[in-house]
N, C-alpha and C. Protein backbone atom coordinates (compact mmCIF):
# COMPACT_ATOMS: atom_id res chain seq x y z
N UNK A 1 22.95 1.07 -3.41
CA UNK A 1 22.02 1.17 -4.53
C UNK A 1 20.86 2.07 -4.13
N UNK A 2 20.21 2.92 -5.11
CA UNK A 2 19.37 3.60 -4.81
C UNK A 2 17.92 3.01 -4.60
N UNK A 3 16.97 3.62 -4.63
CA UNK A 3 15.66 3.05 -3.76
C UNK A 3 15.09 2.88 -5.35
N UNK A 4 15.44 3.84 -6.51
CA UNK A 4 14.87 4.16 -8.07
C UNK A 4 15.94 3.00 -8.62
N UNK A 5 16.82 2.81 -8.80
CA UNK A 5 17.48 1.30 -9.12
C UNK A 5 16.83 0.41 -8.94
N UNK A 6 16.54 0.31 -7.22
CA UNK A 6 16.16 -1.02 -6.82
C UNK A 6 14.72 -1.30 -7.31
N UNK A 7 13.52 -0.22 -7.42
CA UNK A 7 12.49 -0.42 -8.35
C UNK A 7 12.83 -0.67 -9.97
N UNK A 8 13.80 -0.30 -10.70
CA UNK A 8 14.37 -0.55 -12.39
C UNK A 8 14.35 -2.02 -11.82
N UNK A 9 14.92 -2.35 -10.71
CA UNK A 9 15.64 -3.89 -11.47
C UNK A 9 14.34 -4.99 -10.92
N UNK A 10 13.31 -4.60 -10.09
CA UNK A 10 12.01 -4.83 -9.79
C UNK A 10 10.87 -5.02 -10.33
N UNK A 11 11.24 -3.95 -11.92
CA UNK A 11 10.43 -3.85 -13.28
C UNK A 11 9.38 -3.04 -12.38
N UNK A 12 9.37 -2.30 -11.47
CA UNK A 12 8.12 -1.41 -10.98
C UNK A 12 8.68 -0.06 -11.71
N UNK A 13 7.40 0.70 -12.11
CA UNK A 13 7.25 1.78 -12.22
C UNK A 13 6.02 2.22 -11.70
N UNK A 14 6.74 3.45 -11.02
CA UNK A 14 5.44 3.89 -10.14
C UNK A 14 4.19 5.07 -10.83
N UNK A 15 3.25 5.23 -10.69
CA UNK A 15 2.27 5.93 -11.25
C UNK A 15 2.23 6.96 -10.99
N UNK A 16 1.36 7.89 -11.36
CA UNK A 16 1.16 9.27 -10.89
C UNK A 16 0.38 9.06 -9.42
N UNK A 17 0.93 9.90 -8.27
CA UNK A 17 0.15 9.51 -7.00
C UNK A 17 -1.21 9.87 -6.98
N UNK A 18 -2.31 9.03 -6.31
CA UNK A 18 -3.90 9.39 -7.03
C UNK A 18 -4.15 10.86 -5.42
N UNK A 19 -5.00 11.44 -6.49
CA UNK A 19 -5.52 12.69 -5.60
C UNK A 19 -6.60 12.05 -4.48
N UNK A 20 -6.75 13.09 -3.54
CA UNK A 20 -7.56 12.62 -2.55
C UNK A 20 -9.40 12.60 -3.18
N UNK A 21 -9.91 11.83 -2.85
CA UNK A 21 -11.27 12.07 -3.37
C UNK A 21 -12.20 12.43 -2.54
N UNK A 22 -11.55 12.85 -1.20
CA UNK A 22 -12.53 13.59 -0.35
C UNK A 22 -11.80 14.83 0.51
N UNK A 23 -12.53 15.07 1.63
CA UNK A 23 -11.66 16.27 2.15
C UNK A 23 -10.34 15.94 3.32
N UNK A 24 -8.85 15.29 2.61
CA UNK A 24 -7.74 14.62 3.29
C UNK A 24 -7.26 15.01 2.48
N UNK A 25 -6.03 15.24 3.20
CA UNK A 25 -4.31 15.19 2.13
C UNK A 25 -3.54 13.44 2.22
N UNK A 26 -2.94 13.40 1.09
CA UNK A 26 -2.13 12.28 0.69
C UNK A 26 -1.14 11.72 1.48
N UNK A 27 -0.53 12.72 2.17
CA UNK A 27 0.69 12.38 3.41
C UNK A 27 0.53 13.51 3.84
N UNK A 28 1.45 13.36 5.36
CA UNK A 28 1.44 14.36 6.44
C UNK A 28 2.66 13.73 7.18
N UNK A 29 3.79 14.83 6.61
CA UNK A 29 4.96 14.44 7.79
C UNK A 29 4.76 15.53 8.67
N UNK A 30 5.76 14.60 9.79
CA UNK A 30 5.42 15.64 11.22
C UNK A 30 6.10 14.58 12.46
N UNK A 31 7.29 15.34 12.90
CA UNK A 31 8.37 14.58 13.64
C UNK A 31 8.74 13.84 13.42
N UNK A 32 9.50 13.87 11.62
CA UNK A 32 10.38 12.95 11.46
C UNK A 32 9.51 11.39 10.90
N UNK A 33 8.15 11.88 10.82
CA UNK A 33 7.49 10.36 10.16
C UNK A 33 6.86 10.82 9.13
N UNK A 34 5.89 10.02 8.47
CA UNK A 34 5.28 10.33 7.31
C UNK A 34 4.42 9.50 7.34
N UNK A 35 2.59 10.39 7.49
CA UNK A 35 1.49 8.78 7.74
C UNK A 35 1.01 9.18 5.89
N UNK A 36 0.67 8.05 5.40
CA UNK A 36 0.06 8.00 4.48
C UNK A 36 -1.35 7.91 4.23
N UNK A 37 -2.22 8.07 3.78
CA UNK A 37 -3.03 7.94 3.72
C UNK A 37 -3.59 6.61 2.98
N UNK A 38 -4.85 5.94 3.51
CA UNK A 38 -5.27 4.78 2.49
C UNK A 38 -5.08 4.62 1.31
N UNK A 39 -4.51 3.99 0.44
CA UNK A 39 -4.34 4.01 -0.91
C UNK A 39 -4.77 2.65 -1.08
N UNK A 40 -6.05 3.11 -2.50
CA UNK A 40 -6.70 1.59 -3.26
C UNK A 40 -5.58 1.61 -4.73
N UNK A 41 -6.16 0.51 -4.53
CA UNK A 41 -5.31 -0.88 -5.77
C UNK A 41 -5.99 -0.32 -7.01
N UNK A 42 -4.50 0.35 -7.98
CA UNK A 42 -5.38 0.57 -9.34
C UNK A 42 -4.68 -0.62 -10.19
N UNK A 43 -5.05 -0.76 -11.36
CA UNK A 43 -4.52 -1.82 -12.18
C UNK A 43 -4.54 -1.18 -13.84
N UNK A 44 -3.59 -1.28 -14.49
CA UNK A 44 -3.80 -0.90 -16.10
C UNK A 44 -5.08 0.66 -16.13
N UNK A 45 -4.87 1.54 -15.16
CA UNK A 45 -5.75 2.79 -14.71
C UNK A 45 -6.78 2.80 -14.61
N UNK A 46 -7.51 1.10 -14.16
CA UNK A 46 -8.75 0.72 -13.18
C UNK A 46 -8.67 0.43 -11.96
N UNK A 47 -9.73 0.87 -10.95
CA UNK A 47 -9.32 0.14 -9.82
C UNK A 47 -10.34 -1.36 -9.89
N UNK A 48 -9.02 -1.67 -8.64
CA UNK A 48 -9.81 -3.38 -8.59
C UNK A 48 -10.53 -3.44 -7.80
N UNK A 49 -11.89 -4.26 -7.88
CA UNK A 49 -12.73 -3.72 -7.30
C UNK A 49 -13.28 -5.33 -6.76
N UNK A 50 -14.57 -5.22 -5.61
CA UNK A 50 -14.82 -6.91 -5.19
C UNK A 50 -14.83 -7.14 -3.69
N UNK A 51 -14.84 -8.04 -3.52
CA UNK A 51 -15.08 -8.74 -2.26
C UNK A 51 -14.58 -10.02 -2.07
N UNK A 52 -13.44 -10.28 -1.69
CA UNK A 52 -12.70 -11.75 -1.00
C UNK A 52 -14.39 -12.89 -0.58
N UNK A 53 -14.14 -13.87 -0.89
CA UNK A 53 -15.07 -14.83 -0.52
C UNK A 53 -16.40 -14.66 -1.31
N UNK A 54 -16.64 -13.51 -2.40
CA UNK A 54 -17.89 -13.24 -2.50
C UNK A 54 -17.34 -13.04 -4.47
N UNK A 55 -17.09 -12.30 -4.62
CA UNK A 55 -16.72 -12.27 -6.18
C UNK A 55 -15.19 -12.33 -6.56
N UNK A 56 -14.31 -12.28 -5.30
CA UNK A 56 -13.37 -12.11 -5.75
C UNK A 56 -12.52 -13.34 -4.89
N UNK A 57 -10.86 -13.77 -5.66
CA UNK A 57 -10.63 -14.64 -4.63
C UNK A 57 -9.16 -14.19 -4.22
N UNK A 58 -8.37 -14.79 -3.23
CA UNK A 58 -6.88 -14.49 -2.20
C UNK A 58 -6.35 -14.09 -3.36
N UNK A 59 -5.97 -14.61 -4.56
CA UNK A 59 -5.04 -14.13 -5.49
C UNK A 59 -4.93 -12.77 -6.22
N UNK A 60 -6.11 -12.94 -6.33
CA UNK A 60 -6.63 -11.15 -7.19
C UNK A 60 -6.67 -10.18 -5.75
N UNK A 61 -6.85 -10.50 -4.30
CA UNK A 61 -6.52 -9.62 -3.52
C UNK A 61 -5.68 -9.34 -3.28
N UNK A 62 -4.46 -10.21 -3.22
CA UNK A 62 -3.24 -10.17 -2.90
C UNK A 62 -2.25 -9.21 -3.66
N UNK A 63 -2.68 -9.63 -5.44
CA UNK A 63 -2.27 -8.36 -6.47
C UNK A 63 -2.36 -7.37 -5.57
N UNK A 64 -4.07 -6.72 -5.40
CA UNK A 64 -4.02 -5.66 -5.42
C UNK A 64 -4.12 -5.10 -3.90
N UNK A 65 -3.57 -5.76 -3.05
CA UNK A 65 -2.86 -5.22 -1.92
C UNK A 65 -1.58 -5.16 -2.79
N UNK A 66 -0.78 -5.44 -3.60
CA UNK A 66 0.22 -4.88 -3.79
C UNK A 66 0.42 -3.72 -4.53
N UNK A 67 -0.53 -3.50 -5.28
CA UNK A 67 -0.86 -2.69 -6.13
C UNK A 67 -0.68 -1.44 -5.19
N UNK A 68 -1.65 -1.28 -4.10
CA UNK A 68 -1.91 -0.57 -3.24
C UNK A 68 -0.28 -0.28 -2.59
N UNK A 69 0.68 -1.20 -2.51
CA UNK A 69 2.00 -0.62 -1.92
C UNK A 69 2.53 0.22 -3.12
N UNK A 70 2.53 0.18 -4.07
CA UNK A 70 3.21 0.76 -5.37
C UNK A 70 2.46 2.27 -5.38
N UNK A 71 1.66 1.95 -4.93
CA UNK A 71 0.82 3.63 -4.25
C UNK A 71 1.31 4.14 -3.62
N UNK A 72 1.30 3.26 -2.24
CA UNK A 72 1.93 3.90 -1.47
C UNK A 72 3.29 4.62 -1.70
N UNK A 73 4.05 3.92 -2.28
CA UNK A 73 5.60 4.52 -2.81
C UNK A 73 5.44 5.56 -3.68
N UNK A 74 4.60 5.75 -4.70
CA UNK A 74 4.29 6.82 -5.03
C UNK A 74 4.32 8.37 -4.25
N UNK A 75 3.43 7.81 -3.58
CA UNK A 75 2.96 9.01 -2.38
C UNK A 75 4.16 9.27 -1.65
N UNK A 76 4.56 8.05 -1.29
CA UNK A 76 6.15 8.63 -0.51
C UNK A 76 7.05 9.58 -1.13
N UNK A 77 7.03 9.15 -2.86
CA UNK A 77 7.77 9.73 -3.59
C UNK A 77 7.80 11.31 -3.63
N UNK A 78 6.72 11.45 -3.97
CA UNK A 78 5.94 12.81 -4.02
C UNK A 78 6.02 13.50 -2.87
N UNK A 79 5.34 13.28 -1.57
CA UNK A 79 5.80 14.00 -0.59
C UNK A 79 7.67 13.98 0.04
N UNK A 80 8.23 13.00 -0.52
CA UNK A 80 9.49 13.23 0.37
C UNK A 80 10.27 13.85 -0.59
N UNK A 81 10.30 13.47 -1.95
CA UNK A 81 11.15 14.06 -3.09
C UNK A 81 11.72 12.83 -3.92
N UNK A 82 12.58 11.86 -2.82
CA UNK A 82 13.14 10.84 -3.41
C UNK A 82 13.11 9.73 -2.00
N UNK A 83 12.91 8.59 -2.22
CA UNK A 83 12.28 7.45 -1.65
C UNK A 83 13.68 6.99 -1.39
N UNK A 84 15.24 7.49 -1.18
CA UNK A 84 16.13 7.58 -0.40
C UNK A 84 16.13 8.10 1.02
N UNK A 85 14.97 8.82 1.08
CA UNK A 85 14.99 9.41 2.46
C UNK A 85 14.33 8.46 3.44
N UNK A 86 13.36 7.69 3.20
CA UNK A 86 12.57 6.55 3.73
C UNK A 86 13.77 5.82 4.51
N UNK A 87 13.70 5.61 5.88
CA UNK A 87 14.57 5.46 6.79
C UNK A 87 13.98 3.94 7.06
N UNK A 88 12.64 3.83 7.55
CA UNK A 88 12.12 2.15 7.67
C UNK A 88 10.61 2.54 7.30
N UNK A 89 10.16 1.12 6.96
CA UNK A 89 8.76 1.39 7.08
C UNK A 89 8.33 0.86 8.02
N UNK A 90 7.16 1.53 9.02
CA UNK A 90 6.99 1.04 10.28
C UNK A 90 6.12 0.62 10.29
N UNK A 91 4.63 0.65 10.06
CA UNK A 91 3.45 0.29 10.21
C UNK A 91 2.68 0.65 8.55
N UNK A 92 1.97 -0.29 8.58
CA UNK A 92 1.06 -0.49 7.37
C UNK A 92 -0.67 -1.03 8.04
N UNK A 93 -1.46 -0.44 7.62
CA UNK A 93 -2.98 -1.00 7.92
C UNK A 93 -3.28 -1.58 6.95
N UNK A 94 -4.05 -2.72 6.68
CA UNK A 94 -4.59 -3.09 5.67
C UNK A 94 -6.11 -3.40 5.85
N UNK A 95 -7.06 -3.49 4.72
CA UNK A 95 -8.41 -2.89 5.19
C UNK A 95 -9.06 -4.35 3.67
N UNK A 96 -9.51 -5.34 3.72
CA UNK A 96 -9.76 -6.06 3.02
C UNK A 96 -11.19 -6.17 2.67
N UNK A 97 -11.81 -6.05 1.55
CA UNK A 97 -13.41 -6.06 1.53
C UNK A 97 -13.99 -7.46 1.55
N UNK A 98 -14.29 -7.95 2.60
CA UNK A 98 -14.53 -9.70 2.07
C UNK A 98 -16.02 -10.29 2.94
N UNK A 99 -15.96 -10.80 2.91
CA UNK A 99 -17.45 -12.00 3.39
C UNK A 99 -17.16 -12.02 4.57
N UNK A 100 -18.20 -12.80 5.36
CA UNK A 100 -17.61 -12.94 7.20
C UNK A 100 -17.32 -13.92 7.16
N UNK A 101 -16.93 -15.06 6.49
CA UNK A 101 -16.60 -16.36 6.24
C UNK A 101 -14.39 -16.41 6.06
N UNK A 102 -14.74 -15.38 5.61
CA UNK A 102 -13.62 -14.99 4.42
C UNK A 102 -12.54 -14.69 5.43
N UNK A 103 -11.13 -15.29 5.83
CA UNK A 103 -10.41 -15.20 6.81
C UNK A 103 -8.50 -15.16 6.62
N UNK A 104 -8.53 -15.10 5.39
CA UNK A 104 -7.56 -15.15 4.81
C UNK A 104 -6.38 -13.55 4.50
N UNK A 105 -7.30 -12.67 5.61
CA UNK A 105 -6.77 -11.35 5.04
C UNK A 105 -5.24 -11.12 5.57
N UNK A 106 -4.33 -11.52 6.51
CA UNK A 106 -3.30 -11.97 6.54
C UNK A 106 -2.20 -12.12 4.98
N UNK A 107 -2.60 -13.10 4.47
CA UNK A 107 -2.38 -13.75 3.15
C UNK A 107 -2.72 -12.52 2.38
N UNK A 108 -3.75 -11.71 2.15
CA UNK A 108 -3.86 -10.92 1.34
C UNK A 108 -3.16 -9.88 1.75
N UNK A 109 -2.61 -9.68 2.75
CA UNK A 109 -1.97 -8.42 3.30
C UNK A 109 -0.71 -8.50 2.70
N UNK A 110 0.07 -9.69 2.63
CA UNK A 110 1.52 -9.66 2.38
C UNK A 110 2.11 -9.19 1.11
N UNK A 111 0.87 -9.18 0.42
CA UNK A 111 1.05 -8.77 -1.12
C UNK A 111 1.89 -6.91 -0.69
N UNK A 112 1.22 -6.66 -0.29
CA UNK A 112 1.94 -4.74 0.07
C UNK A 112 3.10 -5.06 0.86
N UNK A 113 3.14 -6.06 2.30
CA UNK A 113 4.08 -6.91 3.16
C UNK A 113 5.71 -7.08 2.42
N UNK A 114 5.26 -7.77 1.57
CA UNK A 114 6.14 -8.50 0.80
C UNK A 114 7.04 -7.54 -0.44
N UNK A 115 6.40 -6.40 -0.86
CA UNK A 115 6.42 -5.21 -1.46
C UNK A 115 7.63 -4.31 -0.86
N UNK A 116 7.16 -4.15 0.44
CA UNK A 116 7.78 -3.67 1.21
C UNK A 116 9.26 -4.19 1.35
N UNK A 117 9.38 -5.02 1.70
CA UNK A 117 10.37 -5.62 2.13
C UNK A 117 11.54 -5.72 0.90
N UNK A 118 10.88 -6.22 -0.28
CA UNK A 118 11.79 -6.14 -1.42
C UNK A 118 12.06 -5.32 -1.80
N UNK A 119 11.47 -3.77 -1.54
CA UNK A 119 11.96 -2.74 -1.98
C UNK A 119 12.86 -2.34 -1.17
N UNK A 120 12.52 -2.22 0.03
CA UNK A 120 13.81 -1.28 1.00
C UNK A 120 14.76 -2.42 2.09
N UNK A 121 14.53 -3.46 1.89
CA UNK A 121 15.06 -4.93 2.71
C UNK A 121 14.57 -5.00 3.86
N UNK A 122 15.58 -4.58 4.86
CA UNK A 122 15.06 -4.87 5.83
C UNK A 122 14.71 -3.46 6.71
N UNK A 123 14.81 -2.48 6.15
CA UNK A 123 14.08 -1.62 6.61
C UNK A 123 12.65 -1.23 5.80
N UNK A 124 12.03 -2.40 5.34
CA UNK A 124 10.54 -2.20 4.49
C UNK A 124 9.86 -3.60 6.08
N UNK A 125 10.94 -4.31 6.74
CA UNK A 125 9.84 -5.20 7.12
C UNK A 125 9.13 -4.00 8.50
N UNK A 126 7.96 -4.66 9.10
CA UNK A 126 7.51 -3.34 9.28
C UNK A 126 6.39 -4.17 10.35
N UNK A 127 5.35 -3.37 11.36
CA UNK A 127 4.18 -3.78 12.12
C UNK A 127 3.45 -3.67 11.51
N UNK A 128 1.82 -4.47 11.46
CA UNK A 128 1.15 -4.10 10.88
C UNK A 128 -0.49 -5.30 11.04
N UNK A 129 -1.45 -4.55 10.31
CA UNK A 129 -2.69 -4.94 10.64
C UNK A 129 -3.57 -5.19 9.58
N UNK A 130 -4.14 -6.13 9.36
CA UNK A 130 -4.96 -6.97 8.60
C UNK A 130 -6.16 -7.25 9.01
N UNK A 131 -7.19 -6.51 8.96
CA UNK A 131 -8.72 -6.37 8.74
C UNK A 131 -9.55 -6.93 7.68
N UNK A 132 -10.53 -7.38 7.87
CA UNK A 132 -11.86 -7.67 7.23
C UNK A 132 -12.82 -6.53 7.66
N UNK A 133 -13.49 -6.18 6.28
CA UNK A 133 -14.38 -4.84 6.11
C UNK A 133 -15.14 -5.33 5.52
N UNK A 134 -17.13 -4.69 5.30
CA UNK A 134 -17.60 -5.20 4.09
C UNK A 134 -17.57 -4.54 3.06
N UNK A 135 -17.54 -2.84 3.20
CA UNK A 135 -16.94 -2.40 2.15
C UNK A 135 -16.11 -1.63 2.13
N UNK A 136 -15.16 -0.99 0.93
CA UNK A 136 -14.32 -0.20 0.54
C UNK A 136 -14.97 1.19 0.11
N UNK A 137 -14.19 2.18 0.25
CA UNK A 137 -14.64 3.41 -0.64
C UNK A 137 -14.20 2.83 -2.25
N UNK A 138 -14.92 3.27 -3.39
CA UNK A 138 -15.19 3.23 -4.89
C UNK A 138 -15.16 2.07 -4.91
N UNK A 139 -15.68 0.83 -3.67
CA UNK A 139 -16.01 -0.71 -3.76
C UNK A 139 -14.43 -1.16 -4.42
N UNK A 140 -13.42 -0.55 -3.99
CA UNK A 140 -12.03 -1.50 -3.76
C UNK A 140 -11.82 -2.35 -3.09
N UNK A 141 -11.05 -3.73 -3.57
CA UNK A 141 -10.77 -4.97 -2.77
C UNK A 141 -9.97 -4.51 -1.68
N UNK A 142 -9.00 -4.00 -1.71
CA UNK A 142 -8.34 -3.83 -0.23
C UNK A 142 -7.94 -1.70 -0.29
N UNK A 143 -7.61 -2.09 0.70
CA UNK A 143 -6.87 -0.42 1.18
C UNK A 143 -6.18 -0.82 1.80
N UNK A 144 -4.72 0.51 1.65
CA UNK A 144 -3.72 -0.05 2.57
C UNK A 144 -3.22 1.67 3.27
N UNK A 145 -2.76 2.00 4.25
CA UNK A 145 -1.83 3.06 4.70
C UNK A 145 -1.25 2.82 5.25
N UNK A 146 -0.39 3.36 5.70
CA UNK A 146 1.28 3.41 6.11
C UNK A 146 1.61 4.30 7.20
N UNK A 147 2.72 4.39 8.13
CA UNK A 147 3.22 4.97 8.78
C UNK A 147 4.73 4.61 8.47
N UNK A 148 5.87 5.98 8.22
CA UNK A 148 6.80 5.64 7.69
C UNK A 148 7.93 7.04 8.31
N UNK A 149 8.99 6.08 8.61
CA UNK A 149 10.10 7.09 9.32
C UNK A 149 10.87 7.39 8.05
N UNK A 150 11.75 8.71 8.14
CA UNK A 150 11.73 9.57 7.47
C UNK A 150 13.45 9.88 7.74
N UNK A 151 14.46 10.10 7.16
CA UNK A 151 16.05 10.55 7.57
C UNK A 151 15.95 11.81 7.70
N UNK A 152 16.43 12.37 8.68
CA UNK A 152 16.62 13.52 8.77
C UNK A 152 17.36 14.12 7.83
């Protein structure tokens, strides 16, 4: 089954990939990998915006750490051509805006985690890192990037 099937039967459709808003490119392959760049959580063509423990809570982060993987696939899309070429996903950062109380970013990570995995099986499960930040660029709840192997 293809990688565009397996999103149809997922009910994902992916967005237009968002432009950089500073001076970075979107992806950069180079020996066979592909790093992505941070991608924030948009929703209905807002981003979600907040702080874990402070205005916002695990559930609405968790969305939009996933939100943020549906980005990411985007971006894959766009730079590779077709999201068949995606060999595994290897590493993901995740970057959570929350309180110093606030400890749950794990849990909020799996939302992109979990993304992953259902899209490409078991080559979406992957390494990866879960941070507490106090803020985001455009005050987004989480950010996520990627490091991702590539088929020759």
């Amino acid at each position: 089954m293809s990688i565009d099937n397996r999103l149809a039967e997922l009910g994902i459709t992916l967005p237009e990939p968002a432009a950089p808003v500073a001076a970075y490119v979107p992806a950069v392959e180079s020996n066979g990998m592909l790093h992505i760049s941070g991608q924030i959580p948009f929703l209905d063509g807002q981003i979600m915006t907040g702080r874990c423990g402070e205005d916002r809570d695990e559930d609405y982060a968790h969305k939009a750490a996933e939100r943020c993987g549906v980005m990411l696939l985007a971006q894959m899309k766009k730079a590779l051509g077709s999201l068949d070429r995606v060999e595994r996903i290897v590493k993901l950062g995740v970057f959570v805006s929350s309180t110093p109380h606030f400890t749950a970013q794990p849990k909020v990570a799996n939302g992109a985690s979990e993304l992953m995995q259902n899209v490409f099986g078991d080559a979406g499960k992957h390494a990866r890192s879960a941070v507490g930040v106090p803020v985001l660029p455009l005050n987004a709840i989480v950010e996520v990037d990627a490091v991702v192997a590539i088929k020759a």
